[in-house]
N, C-alpha and C. Protein backbone atom coordinates (compact mmCIF):
# COMPACT_ATOMS: atom_id res chain seq x y z
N UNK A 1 64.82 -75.98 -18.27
CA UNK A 1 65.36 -75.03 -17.32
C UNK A 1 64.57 -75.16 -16.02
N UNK A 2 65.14 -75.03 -14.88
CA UNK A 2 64.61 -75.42 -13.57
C UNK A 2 64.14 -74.50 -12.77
N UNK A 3 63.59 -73.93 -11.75
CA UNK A 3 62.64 -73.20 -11.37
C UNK A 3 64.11 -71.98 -10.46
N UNK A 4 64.85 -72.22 -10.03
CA UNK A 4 65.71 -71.58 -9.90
C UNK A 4 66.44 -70.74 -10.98
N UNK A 5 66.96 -71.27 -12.06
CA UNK A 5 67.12 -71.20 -13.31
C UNK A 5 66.87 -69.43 -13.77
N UNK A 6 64.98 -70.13 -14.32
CA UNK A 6 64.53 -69.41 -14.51
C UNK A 6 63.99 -67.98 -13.76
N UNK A 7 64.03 -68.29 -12.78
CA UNK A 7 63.75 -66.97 -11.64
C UNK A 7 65.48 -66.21 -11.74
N UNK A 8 66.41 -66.56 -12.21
CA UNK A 8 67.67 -65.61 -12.16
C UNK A 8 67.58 -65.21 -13.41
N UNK A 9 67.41 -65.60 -14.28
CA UNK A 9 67.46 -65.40 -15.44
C UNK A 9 66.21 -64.08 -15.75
N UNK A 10 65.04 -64.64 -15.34
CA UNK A 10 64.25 -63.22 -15.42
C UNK A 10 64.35 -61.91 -14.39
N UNK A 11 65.13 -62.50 -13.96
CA UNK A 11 65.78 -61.43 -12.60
C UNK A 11 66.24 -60.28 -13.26
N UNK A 12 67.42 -61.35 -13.99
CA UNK A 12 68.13 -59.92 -15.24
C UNK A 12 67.73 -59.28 -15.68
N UNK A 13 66.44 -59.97 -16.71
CA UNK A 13 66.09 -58.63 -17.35
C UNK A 13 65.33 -57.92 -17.16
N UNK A 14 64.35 -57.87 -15.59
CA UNK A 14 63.47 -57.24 -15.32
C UNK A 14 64.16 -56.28 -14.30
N UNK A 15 65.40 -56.51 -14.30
CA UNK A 15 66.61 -55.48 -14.04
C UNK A 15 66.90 -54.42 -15.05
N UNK A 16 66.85 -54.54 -16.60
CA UNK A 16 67.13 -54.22 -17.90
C UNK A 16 65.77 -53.15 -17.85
N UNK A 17 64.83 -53.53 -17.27
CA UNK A 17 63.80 -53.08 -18.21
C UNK A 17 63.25 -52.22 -16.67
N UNK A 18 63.68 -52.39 -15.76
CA UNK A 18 63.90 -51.19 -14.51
C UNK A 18 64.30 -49.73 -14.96
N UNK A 19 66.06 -50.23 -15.14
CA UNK A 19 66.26 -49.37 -15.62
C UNK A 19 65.95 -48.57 -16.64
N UNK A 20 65.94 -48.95 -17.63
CA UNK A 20 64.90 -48.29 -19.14
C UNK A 20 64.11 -47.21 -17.92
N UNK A 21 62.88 -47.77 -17.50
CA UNK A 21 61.96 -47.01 -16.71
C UNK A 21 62.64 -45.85 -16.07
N UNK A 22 63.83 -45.95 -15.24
CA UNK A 22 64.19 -45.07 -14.79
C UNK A 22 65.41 -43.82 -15.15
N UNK A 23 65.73 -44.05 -16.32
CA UNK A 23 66.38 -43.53 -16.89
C UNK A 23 64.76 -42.77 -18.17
N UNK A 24 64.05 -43.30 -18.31
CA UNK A 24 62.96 -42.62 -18.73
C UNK A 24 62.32 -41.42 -18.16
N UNK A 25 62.02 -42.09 -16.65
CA UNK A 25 61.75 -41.09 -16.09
C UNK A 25 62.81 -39.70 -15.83
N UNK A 26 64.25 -39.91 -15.54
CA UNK A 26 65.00 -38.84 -16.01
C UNK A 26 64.78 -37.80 -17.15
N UNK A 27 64.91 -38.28 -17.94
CA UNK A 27 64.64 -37.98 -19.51
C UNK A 27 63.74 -37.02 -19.15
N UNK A 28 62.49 -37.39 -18.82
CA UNK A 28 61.49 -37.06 -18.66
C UNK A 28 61.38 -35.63 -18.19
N UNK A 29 61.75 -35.98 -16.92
CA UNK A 29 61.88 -34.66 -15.78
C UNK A 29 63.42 -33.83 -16.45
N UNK A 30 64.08 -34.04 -17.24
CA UNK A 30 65.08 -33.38 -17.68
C UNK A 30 64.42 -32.20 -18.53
N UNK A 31 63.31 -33.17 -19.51
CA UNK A 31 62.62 -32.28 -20.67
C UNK A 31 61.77 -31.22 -20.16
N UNK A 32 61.62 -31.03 -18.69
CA UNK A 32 60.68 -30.56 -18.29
C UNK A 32 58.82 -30.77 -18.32
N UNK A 33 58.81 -32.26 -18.70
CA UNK A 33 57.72 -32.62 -18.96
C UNK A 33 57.06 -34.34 -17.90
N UNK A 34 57.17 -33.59 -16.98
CA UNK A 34 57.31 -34.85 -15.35
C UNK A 34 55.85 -35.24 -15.77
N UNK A 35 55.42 -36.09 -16.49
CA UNK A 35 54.49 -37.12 -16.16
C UNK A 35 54.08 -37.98 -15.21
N UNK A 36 52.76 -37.44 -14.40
CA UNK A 36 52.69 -38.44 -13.07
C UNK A 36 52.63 -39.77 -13.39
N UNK A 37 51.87 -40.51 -14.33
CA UNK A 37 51.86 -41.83 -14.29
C UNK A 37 53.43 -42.23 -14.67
N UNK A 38 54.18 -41.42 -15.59
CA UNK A 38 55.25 -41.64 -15.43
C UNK A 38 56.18 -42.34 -14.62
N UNK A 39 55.96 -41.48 -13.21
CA UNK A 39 56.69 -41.94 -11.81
C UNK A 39 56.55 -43.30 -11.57
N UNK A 40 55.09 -43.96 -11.70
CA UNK A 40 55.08 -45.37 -10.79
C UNK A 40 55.36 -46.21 -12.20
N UNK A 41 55.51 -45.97 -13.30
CA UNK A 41 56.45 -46.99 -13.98
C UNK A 41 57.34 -48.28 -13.10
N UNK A 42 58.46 -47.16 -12.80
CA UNK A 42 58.87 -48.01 -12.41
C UNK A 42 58.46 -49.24 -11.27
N UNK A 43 57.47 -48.88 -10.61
CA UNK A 43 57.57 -49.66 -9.52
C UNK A 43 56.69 -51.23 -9.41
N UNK A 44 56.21 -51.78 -10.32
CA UNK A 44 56.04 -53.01 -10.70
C UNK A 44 57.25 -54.01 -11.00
N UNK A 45 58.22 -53.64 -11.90
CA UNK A 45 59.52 -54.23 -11.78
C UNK A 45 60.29 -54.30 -10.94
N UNK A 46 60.30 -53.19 -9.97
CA UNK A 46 61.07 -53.12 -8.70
C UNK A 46 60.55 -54.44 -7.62
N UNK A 47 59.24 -54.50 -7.65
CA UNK A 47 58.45 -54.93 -6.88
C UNK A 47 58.73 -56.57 -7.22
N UNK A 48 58.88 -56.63 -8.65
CA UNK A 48 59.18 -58.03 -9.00
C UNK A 48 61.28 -58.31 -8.53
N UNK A 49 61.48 -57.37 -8.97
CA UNK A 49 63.40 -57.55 -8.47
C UNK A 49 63.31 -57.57 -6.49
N UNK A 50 62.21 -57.17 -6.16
CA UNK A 50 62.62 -57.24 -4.78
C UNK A 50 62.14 -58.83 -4.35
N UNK A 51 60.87 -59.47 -4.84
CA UNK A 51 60.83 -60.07 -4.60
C UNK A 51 61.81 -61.55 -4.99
N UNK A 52 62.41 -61.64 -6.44
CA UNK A 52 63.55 -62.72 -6.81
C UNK A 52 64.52 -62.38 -6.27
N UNK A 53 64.58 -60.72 -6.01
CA UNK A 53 65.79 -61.29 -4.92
C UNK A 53 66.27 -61.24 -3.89
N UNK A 54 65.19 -61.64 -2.82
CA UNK A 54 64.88 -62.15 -1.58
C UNK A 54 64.91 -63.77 -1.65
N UNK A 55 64.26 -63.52 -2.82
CA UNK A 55 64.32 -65.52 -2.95
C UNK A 55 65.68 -66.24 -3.52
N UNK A 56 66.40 -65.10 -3.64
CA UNK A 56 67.58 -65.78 -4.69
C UNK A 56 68.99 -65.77 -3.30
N UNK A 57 68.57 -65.01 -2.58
CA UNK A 57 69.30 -64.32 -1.38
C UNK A 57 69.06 -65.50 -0.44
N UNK A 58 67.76 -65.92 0.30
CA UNK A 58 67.24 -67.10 0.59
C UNK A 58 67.76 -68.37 0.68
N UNK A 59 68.00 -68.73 -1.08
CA UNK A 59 67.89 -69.73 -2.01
C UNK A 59 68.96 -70.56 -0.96
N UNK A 60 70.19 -69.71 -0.72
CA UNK A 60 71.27 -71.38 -0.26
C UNK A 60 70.84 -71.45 1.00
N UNK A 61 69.96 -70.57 2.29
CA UNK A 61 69.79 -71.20 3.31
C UNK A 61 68.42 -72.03 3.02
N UNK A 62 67.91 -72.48 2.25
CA UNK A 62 66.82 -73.37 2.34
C UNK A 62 67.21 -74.72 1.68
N UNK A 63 68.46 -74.88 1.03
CA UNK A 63 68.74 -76.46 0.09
C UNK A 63 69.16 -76.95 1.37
N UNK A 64 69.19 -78.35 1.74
CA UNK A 64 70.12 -79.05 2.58
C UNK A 64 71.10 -79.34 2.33
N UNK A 65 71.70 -79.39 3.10
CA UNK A 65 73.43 -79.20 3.52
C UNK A 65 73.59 -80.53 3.14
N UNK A 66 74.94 -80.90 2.87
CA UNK A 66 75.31 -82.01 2.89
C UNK A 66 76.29 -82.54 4.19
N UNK A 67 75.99 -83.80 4.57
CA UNK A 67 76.17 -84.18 5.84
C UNK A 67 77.98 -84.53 5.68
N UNK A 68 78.54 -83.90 6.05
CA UNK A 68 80.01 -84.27 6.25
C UNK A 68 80.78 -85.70 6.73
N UNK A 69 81.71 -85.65 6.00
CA UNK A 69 81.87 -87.71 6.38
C UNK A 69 82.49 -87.19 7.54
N UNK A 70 83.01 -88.29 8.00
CA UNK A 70 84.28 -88.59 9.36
C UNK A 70 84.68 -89.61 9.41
């Protein structure tokens, strides 16, 4: 698997496992039991989804183009 590949692919599930976090934290604050460390859960995964996908967003203006016949 190739380095592109793999950066979409873990994209997903550190999308999967975002959410979990933030639907936890709901839960959470629903039960009436708001845990501060709770809150920044989420924000390591976010931090990783912002960065793949800037790079995935990126990705087609950095391949070279292919030169058109005539």
């Amino acid at each position: 698997m190739n380095r592109s590949a793999w950066i979409r692919q873990s994209h997903r599930w550190v999308s999967i496992v975002f959410a979990l976090t933030v639907v936890a934290n709901f839960v959470a604050i629903g039960l009436g039991h708001p845990l501060l460390w709770l809150n920044y859960v989420p924000l390591p995964p976010l931090f990783y989804l912002l960065v793949t996908g800037l790079y995935m967003f990126t990705l087609p203006y950095l391949r070279p183009r292919a030169m058109p016949e005539n």
